[in-house]
N, C-alpha and C. Protein backbone atom coordinates (compact mmCIF):
# COMPACT_ATOMS: atom_id res chain seq x y z
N UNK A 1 0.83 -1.19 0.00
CA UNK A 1 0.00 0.00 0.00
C UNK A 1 0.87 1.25 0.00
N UNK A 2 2.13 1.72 0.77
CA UNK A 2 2.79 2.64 0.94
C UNK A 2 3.24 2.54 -0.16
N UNK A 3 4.01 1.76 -1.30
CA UNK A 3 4.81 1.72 -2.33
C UNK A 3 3.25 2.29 -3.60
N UNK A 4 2.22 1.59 -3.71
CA UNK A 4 1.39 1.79 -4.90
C UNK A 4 1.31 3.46 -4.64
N UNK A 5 0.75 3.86 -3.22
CA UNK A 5 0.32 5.48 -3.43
C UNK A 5 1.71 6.27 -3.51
N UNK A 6 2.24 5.78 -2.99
CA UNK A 6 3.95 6.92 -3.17
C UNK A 6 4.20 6.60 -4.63
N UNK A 7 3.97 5.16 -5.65
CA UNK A 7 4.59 5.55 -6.63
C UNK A 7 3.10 6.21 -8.03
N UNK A 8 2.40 6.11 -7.46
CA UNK A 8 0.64 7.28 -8.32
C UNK A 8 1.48 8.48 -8.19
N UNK A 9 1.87 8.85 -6.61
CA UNK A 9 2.51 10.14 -6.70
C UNK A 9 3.98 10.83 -7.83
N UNK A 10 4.41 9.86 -7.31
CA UNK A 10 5.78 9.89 -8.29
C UNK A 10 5.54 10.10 -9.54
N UNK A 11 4.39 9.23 -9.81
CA UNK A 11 4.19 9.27 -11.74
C UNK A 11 3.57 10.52 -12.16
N UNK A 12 2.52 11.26 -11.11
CA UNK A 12 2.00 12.28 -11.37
C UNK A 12 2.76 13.47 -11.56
N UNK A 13 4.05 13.67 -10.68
CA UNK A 13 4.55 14.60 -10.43
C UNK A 13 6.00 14.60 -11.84
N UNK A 14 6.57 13.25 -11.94
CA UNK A 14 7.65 13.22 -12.85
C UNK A 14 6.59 13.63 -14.04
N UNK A 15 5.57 12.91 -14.34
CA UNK A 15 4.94 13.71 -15.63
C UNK A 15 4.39 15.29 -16.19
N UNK A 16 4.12 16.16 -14.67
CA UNK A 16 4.31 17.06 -14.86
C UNK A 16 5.83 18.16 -14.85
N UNK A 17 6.38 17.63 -14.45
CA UNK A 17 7.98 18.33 -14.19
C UNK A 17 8.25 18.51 -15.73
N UNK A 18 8.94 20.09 -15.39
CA UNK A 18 9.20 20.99 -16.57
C UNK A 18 11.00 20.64 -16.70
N UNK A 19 11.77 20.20 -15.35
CA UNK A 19 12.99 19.72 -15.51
C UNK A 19 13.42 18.78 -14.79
N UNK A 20 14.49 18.89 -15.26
CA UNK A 20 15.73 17.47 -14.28
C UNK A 20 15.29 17.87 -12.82
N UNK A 21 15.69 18.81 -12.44
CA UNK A 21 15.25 19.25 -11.01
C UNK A 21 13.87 19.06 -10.60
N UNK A 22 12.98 18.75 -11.08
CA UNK A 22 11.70 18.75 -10.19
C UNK A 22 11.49 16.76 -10.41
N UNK A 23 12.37 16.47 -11.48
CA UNK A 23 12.28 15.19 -11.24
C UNK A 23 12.78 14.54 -10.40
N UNK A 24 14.26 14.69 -9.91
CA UNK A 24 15.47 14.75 -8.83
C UNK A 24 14.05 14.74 -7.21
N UNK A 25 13.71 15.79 -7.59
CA UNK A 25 13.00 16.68 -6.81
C UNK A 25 12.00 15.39 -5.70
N UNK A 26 11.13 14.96 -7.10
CA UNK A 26 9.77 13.72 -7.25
C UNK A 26 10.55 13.01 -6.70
N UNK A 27 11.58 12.50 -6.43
CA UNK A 27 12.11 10.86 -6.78
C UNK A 27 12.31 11.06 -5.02
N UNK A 28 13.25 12.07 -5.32
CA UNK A 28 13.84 12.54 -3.26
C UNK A 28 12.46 12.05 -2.12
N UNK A 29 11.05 13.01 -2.61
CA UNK A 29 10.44 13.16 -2.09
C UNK A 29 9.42 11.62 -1.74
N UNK A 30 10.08 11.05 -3.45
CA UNK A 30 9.17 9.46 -3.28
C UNK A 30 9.61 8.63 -1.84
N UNK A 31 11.03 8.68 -2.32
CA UNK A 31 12.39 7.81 -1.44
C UNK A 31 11.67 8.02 0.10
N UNK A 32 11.85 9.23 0.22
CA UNK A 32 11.59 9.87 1.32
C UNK A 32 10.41 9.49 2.60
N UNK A 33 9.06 9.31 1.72
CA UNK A 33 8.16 9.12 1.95
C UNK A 33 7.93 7.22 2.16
N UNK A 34 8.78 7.12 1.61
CA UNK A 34 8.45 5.34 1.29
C UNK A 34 9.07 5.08 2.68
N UNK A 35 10.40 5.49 2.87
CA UNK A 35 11.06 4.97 3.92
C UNK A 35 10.29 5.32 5.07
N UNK A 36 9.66 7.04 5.49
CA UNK A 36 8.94 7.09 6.64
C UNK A 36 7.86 6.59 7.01
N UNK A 37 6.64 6.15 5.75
CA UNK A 37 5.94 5.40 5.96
C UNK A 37 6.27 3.84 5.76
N UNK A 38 7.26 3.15 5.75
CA UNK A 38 7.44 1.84 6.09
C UNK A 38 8.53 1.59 7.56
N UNK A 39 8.55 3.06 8.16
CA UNK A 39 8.95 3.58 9.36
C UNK A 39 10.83 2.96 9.86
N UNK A 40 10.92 3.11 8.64
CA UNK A 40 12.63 3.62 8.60
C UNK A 40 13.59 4.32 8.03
N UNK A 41 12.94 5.33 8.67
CA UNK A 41 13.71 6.64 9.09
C UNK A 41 13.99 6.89 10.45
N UNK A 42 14.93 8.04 10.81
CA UNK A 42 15.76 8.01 11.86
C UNK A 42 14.03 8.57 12.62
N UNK A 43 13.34 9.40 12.61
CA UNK A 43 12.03 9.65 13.33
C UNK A 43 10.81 8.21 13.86
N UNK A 44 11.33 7.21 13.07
CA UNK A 44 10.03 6.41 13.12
C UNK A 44 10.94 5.02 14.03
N UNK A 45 12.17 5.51 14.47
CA UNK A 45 12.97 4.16 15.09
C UNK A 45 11.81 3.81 16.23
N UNK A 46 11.50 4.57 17.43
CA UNK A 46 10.47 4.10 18.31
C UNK A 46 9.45 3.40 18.06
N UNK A 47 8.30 3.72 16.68
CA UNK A 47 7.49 3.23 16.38
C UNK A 47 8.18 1.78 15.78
N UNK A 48 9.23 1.64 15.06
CA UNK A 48 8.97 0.61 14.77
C UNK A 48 10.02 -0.51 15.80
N UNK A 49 10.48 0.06 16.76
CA UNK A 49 11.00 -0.59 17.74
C UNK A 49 9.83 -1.25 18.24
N UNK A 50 8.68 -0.65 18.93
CA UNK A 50 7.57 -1.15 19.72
C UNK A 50 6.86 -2.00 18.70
N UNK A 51 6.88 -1.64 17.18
CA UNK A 51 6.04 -3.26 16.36
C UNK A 51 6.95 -4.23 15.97
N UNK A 52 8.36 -4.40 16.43
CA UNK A 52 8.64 -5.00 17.16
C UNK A 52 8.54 -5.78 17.99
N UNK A 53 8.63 -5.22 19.49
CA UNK A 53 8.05 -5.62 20.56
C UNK A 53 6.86 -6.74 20.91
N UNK A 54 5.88 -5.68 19.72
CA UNK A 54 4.72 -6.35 19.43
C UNK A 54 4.52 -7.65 18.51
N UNK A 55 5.36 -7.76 17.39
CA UNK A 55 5.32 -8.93 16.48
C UNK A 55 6.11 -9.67 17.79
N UNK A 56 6.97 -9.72 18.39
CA UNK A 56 7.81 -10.64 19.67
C UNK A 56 6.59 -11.09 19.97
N UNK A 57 5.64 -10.61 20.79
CA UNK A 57 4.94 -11.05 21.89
C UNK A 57 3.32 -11.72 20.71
N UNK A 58 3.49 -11.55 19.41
CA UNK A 58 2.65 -12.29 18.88
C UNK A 58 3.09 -13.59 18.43
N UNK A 59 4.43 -13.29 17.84
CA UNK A 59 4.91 -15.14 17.60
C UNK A 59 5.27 -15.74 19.04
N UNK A 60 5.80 -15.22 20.36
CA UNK A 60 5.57 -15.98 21.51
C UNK A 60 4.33 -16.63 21.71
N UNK A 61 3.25 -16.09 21.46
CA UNK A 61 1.59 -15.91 21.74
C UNK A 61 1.64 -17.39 20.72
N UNK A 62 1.74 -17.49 19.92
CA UNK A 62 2.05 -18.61 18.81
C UNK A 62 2.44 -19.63 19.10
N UNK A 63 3.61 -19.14 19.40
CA UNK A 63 4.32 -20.09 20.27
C UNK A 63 3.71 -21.53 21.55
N UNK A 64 3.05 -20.35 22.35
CA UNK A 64 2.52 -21.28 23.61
C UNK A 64 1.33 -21.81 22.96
N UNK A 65 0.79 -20.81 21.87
CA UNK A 65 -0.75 -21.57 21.18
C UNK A 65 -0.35 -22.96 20.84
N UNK A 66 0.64 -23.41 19.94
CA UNK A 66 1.07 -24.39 19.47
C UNK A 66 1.21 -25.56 20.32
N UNK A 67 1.75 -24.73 21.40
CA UNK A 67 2.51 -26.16 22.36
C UNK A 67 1.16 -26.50 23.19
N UNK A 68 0.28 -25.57 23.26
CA UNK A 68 -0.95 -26.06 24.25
C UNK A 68 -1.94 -26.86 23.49
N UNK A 69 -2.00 -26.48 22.13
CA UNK A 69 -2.49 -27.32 21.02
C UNK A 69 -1.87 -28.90 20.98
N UNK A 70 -0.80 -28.70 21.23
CA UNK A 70 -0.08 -30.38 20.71
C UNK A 70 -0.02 -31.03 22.25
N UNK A 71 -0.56 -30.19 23.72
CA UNK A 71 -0.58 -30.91 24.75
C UNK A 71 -1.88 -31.59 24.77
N UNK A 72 -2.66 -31.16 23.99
CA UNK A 72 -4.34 -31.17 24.24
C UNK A 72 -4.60 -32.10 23.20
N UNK A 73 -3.67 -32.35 22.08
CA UNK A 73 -3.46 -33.36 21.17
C UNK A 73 -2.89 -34.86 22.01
N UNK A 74 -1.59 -34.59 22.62
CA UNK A 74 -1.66 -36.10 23.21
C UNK A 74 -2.48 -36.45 24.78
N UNK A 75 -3.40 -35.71 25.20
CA UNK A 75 -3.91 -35.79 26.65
C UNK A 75 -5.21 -36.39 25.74
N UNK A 76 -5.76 -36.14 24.46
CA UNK A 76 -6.44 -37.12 23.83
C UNK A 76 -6.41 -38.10 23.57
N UNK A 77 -5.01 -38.15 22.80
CA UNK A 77 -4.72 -39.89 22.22
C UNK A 77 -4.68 -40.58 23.39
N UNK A 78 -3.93 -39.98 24.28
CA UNK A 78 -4.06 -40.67 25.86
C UNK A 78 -5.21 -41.37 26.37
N UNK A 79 -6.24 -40.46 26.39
CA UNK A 79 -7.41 -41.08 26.97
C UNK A 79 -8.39 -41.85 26.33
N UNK A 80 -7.78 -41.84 24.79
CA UNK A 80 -8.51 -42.75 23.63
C UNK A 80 -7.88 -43.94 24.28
N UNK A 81 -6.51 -43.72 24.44
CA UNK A 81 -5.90 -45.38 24.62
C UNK A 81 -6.42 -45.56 26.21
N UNK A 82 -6.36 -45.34 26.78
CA UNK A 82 -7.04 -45.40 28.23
C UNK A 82 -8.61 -46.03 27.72
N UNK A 83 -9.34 -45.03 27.57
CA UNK A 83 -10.66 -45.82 26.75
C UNK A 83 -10.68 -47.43 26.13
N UNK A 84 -9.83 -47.33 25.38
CA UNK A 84 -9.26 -48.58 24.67
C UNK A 84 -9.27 -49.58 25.54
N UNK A 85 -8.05 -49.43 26.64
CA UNK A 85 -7.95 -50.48 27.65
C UNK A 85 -8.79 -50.50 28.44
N UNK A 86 -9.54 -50.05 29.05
CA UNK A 86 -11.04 -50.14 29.58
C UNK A 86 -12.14 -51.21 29.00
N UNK A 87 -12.11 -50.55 27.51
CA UNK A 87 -12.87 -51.70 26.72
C UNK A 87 -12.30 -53.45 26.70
N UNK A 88 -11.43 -53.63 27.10
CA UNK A 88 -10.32 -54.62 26.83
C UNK A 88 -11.16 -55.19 28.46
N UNK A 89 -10.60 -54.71 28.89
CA UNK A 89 -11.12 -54.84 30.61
C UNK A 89 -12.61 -54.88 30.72
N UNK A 90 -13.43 -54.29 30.24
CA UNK A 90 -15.31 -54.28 29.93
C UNK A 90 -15.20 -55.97 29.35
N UNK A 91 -14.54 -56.24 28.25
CA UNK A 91 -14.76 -57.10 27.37
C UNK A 91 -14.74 -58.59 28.29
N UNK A 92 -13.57 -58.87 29.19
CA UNK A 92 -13.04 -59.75 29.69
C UNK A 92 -13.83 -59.65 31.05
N UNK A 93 -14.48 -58.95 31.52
CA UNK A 93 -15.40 -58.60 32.23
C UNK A 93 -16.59 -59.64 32.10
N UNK A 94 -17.42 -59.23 30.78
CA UNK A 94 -18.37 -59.76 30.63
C UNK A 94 -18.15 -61.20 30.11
N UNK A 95 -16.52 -61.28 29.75
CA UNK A 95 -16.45 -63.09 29.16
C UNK A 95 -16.43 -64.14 30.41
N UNK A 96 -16.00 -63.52 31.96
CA UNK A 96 -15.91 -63.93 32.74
C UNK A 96 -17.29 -64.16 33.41
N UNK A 97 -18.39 -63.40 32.77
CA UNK A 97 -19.32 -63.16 33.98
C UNK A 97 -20.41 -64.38 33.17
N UNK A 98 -19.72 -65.14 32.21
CA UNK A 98 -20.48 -66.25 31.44
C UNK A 98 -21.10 -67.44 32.13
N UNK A 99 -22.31 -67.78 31.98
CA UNK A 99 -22.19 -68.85 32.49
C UNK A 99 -21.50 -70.19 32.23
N UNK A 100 -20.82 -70.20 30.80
CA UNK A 100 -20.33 -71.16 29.95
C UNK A 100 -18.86 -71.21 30.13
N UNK A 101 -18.43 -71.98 31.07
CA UNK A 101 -16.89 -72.15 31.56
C UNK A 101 -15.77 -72.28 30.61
N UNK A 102 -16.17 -72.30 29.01
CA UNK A 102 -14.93 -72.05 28.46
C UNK A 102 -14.96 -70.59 27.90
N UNK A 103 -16.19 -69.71 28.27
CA UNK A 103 -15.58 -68.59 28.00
C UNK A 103 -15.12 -67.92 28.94
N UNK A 104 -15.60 -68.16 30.08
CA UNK A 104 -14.86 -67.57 31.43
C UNK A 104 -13.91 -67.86 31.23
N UNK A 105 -13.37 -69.06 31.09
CA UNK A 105 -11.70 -69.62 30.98
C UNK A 105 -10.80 -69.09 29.55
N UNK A 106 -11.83 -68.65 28.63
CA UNK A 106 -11.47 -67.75 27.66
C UNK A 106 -10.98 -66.37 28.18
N UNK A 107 -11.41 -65.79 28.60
CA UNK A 107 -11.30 -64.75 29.64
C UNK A 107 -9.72 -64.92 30.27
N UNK A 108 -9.50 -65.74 31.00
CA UNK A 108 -8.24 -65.74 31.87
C UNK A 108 -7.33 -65.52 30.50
N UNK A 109 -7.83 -66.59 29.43
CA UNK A 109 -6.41 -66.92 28.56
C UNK A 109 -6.29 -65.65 27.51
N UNK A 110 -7.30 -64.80 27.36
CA UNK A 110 -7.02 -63.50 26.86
C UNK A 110 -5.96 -63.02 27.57
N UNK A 111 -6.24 -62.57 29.17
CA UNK A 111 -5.33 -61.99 30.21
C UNK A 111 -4.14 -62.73 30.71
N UNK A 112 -3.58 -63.36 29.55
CA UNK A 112 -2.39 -64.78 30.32
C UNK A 112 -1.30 -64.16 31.21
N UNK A 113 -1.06 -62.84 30.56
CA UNK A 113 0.05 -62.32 31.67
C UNK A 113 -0.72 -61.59 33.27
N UNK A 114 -1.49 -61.78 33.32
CA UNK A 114 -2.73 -60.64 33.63
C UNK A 114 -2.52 -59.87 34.25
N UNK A 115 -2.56 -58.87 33.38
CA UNK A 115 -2.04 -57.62 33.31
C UNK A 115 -4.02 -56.84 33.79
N UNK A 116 -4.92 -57.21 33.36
CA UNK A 116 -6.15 -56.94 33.53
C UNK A 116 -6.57 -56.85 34.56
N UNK A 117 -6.33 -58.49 34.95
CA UNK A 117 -6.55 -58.75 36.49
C UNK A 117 -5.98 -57.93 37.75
N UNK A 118 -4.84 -57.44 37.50
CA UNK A 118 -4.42 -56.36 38.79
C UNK A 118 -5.15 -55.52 38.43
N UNK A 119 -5.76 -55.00 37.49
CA UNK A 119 -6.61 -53.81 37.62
C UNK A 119 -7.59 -53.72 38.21
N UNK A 120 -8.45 -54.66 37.94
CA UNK A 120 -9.80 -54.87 38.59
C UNK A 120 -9.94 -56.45 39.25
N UNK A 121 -10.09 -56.58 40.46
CA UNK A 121 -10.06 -57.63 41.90
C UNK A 121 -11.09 -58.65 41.20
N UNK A 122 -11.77 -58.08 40.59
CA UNK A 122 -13.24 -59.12 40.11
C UNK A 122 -12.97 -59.77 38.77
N UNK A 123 -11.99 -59.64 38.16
CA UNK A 123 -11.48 -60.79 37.12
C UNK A 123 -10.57 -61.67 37.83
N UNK A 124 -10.82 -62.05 39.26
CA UNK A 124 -9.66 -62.81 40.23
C UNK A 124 -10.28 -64.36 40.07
N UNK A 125 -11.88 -64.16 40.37
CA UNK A 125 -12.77 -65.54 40.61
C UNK A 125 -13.62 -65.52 39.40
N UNK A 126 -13.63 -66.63 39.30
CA UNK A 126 -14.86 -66.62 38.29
C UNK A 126 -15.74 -66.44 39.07
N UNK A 127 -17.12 -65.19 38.78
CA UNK A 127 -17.83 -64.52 39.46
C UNK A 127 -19.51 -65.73 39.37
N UNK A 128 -20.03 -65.46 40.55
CA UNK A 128 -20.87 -66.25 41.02
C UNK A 128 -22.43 -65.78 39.93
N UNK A 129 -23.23 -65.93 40.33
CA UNK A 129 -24.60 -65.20 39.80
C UNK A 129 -24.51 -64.14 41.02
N UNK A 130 -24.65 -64.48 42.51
CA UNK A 130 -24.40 -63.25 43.22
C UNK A 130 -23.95 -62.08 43.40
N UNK A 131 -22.08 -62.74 43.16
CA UNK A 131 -21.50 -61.20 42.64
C UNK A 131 -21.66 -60.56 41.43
N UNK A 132 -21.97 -61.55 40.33
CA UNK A 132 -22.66 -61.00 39.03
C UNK A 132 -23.74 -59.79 39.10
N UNK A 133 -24.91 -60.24 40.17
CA UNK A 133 -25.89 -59.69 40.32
C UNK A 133 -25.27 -58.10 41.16
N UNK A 134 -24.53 -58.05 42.30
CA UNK A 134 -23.98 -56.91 43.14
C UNK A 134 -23.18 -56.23 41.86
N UNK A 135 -22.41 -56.54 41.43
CA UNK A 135 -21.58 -56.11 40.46
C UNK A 135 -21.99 -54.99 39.29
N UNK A 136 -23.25 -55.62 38.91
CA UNK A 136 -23.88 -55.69 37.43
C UNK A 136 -23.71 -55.94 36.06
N UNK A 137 -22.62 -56.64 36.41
CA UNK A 137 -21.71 -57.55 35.17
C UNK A 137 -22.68 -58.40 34.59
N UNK A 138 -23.22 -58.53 33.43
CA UNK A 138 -24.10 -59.47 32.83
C UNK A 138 -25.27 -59.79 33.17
N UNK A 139 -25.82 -58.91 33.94
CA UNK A 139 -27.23 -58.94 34.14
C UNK A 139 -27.98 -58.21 33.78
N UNK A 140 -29.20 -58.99 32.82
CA UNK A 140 -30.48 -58.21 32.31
C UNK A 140 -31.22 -58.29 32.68
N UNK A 141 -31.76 -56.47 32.78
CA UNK A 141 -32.77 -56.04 33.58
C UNK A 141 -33.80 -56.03 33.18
């Protein structure tokens, strides 16, 4: 924007100039103008010290946007996989709460290292109809 209207000006003024000197003249005054409005000149050092300042504290601003973005990115995948293993644990849950002893026993041999079983106390026994019933593992209401 500063370069298109400084150079309308320039063209207006070199086309009217009667000599070398008022062209000299145009060109000084273009130069002139370009540099103070793109604020470097020795008058505009403050202003453009502080946008500066200001572009700093917008790519910082960026900065933390990004990193709070990509924390909020894996505190998701996190709790997808958390979810995940839950379902794993739901699943072996309800294979246990069978009445049909090879899927209960299916159940253990899913969990062979059992890694499941320390999680939750109630993949320990194969569960009764009682604790089935307290529980609410496989019971329809």
């Amino acid at each position: 924007m500063v370069m298109e209207c400084s150079w309308a000006d320039l063209t207006t003024k070199v086309k009217r100039a009667a000599s070398l000197d008022e062209v000299i003249g145009a060109h000084t005054e273009f130069l002139s103008t370009i540099m103070s409005r793109a604020l470097m000149d020795d008058r505009s050092q403050d202003m453009l010290h502080q946008l500066r300042v200001i572009y700093d504290l917008i790519l910082q601003f960026q900065i933390l946007q990004e990193r709070l973005f990509n924390r909020v990115e894996e505190e998701l995948t996190r709790r997808a996989q958390y979810a995940a293993q839950n379902m794993v644990l739901g699943f072996l849950m309800m294979l246990s709460s069978q009445e049909d002893l090879s899927l209960q026993y299916l159940s253990f041999r899913l969990d062979f290292n059992e890694h499941y079983r320390s999680k939750d106390s109630r993949l320990s026994l194969p569960l009764t109809y009682h604790h089935r019933r307290m529980s609410g593992i496989g019971v329809r209401l």
